[in-house]
N, C-alpha and C. Protein backbone atom coordinates (compact mmCIF):
# COMPACT_ATOMS: atom_id res chain seq x y z
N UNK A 1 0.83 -1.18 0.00
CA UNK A 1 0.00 0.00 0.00
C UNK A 1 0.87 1.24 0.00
N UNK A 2 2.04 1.05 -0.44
CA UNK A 2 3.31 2.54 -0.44
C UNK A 2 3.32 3.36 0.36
N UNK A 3 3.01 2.47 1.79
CA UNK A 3 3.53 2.88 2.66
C UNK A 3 2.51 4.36 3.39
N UNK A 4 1.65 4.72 2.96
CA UNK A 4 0.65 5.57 3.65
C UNK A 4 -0.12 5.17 4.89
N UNK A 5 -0.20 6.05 5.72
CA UNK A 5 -0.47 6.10 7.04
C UNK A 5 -1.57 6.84 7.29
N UNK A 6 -2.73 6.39 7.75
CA UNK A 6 -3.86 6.86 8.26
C UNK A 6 -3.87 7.64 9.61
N UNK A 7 -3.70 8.91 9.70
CA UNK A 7 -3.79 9.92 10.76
C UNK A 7 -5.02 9.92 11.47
N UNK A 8 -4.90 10.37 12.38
CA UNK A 8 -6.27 10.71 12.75
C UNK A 8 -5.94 11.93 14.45
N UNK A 9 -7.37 12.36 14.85
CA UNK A 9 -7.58 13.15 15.95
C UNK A 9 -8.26 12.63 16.74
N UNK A 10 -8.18 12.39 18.24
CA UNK A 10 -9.26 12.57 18.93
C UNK A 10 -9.41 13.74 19.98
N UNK A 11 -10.29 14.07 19.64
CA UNK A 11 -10.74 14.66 20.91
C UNK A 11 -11.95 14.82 21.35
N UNK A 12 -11.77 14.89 23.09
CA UNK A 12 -12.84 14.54 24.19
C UNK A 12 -13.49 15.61 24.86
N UNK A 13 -14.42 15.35 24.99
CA UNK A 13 -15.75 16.89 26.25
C UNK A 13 -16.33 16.13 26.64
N UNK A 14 -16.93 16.98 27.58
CA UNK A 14 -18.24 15.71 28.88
C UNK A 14 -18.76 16.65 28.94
N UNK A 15 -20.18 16.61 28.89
CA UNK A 15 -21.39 17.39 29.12
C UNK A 15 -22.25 16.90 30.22
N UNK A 16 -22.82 17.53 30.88
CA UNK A 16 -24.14 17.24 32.06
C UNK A 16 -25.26 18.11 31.70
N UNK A 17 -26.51 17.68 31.13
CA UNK A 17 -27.88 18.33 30.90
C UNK A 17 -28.43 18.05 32.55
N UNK A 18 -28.71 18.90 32.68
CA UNK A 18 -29.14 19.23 34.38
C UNK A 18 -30.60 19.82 34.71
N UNK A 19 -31.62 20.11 34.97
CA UNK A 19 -32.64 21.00 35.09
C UNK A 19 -32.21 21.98 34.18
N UNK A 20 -32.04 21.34 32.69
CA UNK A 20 -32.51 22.11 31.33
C UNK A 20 -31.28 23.01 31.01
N UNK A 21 -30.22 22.84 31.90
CA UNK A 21 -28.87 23.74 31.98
C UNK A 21 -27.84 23.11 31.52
N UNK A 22 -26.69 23.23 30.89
CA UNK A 22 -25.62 22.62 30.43
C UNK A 22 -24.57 22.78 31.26
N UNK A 23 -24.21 21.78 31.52
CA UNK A 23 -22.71 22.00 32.53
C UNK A 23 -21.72 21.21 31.42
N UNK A 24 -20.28 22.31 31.75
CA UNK A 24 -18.78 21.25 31.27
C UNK A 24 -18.55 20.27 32.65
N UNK A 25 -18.42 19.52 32.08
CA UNK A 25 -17.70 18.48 33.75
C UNK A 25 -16.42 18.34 33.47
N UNK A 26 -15.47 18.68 31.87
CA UNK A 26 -14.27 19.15 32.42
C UNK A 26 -13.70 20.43 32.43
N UNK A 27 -14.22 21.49 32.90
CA UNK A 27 -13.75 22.52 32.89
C UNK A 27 -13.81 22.92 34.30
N UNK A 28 -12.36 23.12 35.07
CA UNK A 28 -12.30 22.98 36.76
C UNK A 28 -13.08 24.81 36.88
N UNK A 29 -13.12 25.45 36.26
CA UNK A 29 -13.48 26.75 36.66
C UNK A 29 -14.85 26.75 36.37
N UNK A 30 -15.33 26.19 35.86
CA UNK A 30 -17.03 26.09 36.00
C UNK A 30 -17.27 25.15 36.91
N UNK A 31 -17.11 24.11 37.49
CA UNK A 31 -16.97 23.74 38.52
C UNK A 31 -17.10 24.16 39.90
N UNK A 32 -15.71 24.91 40.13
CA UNK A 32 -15.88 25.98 41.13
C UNK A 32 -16.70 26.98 41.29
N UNK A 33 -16.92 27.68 39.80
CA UNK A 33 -17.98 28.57 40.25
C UNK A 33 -19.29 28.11 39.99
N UNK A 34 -19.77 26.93 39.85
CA UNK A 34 -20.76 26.30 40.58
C UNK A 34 -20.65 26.20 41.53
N UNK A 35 -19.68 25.35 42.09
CA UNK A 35 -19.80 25.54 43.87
C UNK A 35 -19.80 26.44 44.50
N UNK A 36 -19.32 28.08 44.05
CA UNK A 36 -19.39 29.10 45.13
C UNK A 36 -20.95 29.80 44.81
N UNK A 37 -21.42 29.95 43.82
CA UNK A 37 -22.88 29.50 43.66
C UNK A 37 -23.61 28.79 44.32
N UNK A 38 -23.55 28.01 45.18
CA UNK A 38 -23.99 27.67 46.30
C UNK A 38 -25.11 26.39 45.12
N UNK A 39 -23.94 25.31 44.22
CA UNK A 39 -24.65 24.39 43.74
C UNK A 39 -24.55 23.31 44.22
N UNK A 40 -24.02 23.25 45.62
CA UNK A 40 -23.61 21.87 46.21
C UNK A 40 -21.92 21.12 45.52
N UNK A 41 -21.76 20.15 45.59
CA UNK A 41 -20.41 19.66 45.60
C UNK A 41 -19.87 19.27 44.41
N UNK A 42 -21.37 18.80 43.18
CA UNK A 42 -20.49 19.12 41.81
C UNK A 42 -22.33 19.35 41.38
N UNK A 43 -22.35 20.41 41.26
CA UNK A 43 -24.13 21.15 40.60
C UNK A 43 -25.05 20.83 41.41
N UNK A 44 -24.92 20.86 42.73
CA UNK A 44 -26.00 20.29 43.54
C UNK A 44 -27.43 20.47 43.29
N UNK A 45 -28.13 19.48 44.03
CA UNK A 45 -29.49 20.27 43.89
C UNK A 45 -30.40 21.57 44.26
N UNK A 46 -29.59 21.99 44.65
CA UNK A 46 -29.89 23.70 44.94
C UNK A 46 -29.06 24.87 43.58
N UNK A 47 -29.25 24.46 42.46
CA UNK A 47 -28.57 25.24 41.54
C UNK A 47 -29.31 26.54 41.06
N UNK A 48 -29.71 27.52 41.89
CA UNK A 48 -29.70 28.86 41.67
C UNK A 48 -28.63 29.09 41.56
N UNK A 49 -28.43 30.13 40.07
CA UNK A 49 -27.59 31.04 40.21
C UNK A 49 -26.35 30.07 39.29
N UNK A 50 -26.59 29.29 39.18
CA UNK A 50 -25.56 28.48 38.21
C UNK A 50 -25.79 28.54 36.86
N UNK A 51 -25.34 29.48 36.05
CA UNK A 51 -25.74 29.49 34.77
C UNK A 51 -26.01 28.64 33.38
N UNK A 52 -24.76 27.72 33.31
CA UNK A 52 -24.78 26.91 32.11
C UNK A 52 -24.07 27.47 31.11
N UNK A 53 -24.02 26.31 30.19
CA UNK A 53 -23.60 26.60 29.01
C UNK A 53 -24.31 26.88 27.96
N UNK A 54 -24.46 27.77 26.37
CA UNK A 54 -25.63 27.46 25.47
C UNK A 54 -25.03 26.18 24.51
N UNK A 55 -26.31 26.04 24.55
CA UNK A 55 -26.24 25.17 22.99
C UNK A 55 -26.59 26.39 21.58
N UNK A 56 -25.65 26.18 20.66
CA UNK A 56 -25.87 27.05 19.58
C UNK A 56 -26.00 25.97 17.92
N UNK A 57 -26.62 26.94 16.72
CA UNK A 57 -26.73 25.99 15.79
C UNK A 57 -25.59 26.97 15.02
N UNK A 58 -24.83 26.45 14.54
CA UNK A 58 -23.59 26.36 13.17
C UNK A 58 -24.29 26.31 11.76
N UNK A 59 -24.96 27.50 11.21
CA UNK A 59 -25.20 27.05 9.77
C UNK A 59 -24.19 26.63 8.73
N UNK A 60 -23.17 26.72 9.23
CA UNK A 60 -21.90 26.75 7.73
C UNK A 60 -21.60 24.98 8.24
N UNK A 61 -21.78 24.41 9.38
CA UNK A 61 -21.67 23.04 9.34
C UNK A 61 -22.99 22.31 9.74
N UNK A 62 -23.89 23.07 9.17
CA UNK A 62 -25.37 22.62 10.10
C UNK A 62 -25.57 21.04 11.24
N UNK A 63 -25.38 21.36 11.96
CA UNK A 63 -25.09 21.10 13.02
C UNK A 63 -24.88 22.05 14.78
N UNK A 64 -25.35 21.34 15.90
CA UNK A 64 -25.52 22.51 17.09
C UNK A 64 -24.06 21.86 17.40
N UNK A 65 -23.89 23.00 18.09
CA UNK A 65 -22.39 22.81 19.34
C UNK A 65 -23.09 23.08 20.13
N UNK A 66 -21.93 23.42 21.66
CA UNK A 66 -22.05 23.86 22.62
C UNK A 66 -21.45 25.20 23.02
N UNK A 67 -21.30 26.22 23.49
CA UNK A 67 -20.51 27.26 23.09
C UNK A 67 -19.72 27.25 24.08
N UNK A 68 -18.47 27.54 24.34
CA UNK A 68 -17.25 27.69 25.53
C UNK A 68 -17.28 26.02 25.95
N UNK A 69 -17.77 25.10 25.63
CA UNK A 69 -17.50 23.96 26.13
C UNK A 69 -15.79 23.18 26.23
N UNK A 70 -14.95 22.82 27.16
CA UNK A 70 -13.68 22.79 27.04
C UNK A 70 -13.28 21.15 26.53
N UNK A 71 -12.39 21.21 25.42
CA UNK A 71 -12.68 20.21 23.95
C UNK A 71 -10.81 19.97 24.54
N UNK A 72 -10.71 18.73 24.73
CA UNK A 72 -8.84 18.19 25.07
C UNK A 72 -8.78 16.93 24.02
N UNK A 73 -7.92 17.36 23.60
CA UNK A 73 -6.97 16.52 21.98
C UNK A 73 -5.99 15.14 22.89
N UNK A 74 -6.66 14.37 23.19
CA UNK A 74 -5.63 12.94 23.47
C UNK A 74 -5.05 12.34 22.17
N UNK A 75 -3.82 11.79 23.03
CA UNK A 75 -3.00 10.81 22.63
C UNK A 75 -3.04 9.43 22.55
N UNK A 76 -3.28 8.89 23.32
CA UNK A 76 -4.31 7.16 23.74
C UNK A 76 -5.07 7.19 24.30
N UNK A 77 -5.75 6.10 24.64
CA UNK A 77 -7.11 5.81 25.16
C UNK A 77 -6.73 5.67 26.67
N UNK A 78 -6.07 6.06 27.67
CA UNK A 78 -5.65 6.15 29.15
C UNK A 78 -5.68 7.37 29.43
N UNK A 79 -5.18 8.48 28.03
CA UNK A 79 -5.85 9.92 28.33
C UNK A 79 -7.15 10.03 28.39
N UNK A 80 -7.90 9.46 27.27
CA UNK A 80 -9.27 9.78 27.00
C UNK A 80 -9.84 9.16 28.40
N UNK A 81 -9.69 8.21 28.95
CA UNK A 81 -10.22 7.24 30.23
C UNK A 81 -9.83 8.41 31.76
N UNK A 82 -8.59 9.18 31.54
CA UNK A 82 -8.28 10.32 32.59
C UNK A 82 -9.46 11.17 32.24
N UNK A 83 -9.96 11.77 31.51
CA UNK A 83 -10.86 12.90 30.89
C UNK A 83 -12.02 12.23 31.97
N UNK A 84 -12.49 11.04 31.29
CA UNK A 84 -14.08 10.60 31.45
C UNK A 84 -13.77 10.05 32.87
N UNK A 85 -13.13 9.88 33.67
CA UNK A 85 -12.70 9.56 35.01
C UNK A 85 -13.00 11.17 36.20
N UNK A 86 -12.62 12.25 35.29
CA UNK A 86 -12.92 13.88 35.25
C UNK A 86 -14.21 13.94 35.80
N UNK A 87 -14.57 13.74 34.48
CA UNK A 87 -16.00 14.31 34.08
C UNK A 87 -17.01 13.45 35.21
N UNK A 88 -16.67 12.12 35.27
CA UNK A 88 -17.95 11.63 36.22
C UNK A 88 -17.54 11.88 38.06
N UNK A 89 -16.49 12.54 38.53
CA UNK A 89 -16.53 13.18 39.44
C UNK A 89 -17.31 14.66 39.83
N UNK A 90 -17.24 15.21 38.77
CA UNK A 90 -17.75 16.56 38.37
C UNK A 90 -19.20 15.96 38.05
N UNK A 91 -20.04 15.03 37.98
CA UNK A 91 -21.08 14.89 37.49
C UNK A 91 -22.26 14.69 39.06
N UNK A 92 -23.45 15.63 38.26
CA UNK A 92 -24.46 15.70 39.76
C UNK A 92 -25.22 14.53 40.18
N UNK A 93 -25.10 14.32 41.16
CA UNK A 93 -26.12 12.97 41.39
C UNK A 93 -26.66 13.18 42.60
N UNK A 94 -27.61 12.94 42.81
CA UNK A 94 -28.88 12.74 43.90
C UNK A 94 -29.25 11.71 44.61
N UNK A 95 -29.65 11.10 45.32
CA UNK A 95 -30.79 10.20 45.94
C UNK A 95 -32.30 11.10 45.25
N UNK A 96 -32.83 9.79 45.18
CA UNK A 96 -34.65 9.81 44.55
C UNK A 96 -35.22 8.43 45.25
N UNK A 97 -36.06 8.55 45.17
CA UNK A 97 -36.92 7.59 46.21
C UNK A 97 -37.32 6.22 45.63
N UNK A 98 -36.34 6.01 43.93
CA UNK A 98 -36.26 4.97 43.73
C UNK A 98 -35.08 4.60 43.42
N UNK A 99 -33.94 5.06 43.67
CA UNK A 99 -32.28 4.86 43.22
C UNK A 99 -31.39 5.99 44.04
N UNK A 100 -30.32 5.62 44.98
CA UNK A 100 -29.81 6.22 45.66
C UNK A 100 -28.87 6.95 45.09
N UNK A 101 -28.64 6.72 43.74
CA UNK A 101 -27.39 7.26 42.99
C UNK A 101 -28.14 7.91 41.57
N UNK A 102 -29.28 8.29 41.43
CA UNK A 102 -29.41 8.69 40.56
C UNK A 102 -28.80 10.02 39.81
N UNK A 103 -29.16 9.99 38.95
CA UNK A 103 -28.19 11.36 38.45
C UNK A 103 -29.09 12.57 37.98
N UNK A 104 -30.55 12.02 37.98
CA UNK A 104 -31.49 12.81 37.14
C UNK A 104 -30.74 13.82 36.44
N UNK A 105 -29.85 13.59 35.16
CA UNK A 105 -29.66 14.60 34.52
C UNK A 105 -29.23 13.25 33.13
N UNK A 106 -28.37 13.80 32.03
CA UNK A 106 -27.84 13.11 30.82
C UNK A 106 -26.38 13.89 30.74
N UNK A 107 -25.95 13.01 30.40
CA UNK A 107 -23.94 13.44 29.97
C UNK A 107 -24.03 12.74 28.52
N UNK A 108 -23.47 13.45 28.05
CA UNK A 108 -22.94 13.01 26.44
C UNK A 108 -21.21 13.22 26.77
């Protein structure tokens, strides 16, 4: 095959849809200022005052993003596994009166 080499990129984000709000779960400064927001320990259930992220639509790639969402370029799959190891510390979870660990929210 003369010797050509298939390149490629990855890169990783973690999202939390929350009471209709977007959180980064890796970005340590949204984080924090969730917590001094008084959102509990990672978006608690008291999230007044915690803003979010938007979702926006891209006509030139039609397709939505996320806007300011923080996007990290790995090298192997032990980086990408550090990222998502991140993100589900940073991720909100609750007790509900049918699962003690629920998360009532979605991460992509």
């Amino acid at each position: 095959d003369g010797g050509a080499e298939d390149q490629f990129l990855v890169k990783v984000s973690f999202l939390q849809i929350y009471k209709e709000r977007v959180f980064d779960l890796l970005n340590p400064a949204a984080v924090a200022s969730a917590n001094s927001a008084g959102v509990g320990s990672t978006f608690g259930a008291s999230d007044e005052g915690a803003a979010g992220l938007r979702l926006r639509w891209d006509a030139s790639r039609r397709g939505f993003f996320v806007e300011n969402l923080f996007e990290f370029e790995c090298s192997d799959a032990e980086e990408v596994l550090q990222h998502y190891a991140t993100g589900l510390r940073h991720k909100q979870v609750a007790p509900t009166g049918m699962n003690a660990q629920s998360s009532r929210s979605h991460t992509i």
